[in-house]
Protein backbone atom coordinates (compact mmCIF):
# COMPACT_ATOMS: atom_id res chain seq x y z
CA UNK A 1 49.71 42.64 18.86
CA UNK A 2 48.68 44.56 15.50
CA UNK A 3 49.36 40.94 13.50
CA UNK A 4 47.59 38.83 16.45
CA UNK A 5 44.27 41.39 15.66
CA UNK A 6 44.36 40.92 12.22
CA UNK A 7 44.63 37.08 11.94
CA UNK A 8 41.84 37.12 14.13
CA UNK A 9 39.80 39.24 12.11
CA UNK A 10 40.77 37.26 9.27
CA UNK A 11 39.40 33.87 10.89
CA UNK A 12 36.19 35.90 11.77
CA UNK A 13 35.28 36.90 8.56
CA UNK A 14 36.35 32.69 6.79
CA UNK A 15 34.25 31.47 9.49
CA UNK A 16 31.31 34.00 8.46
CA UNK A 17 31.71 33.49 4.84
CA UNK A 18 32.36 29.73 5.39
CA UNK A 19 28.59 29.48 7.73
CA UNK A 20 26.88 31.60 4.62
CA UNK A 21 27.53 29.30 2.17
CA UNK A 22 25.52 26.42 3.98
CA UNK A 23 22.55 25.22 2.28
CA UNK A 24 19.02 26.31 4.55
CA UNK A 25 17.02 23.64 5.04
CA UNK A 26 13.18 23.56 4.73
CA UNK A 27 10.36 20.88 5.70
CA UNK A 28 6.54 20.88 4.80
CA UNK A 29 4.09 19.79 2.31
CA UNK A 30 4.09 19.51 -0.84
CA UNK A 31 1.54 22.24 -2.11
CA UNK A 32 2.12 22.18 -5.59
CA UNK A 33 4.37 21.04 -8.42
CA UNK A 34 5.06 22.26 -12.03
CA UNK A 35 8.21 20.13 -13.29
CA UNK A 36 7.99 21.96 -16.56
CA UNK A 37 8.88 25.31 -15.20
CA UNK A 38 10.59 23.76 -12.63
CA UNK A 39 8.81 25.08 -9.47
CA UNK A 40 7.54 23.23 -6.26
CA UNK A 41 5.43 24.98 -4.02
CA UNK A 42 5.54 23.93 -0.40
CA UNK A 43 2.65 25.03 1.93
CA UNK A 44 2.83 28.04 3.39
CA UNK A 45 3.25 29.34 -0.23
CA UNK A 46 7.02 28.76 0.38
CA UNK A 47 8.77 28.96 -3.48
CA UNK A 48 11.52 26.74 -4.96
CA UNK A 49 13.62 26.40 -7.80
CA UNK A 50 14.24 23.05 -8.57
CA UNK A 51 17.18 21.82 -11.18
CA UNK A 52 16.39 20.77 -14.32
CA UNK A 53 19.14 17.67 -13.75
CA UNK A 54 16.11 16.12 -10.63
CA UNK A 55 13.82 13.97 -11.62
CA UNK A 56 10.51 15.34 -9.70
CA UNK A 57 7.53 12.50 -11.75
CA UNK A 58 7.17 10.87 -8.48
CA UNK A 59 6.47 14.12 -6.75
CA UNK A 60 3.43 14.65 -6.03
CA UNK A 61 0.79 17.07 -3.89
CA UNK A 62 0.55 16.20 0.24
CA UNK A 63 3.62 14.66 -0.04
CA UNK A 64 6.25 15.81 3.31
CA UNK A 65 9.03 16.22 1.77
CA UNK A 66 12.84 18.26 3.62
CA UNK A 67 13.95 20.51 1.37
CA UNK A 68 18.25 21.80 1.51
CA UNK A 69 18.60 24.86 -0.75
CA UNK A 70 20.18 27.38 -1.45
CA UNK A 71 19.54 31.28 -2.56
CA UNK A 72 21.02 32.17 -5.78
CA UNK A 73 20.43 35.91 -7.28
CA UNK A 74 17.42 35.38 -4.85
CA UNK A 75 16.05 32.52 -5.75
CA UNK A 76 15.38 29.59 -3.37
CA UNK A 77 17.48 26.78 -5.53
CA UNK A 78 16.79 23.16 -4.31
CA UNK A 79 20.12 21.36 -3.84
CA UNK A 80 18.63 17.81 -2.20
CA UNK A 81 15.12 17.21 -1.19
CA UNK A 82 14.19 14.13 1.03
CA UNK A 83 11.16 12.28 0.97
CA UNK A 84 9.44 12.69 4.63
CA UNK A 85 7.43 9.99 6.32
């Protein structure tokens, strides 16, 4: 019974860990964008990180864009942004 408790504990805490480590998603407006400090602003004042490996010249303000990121050392980190209609 002791074992059957602790594997299921054990699965509890993977599938935790596992759902953590999802990218958030976010969707809005473009509000601003600075691709040489590597920051786009959605509005709402909502703050990302983007990498220096996306290329961000077509970007531009009023654009609705979906953002997937991540938060790293609490940092919103952009891992795919989409192009809205």
């Amino acid at each position: 019974m002791a074992s059957f408790v602790r594997a299921a504990l054990a699965l509890a805490f993977m599938t935790f860990a596992t759902v953590s480590a999802f990218a958030d998603e976010a969707r809005g407006k473009i509000a601003s964008i600075d691709p040489e400090n590597y920051v786009l602003v959605l509005d709402g004042n909502r703050t990302f990180a983007i990498p220096e490996e996306f290329y961000v010249e077509d970007l531009e303000p009023g654009m609705t864009v979906v953002i997937q990121f991540e938060v790293v050392e609490g940092e919103n980190v952009i891992t795919d942004l989409e192009i809205g209609e």
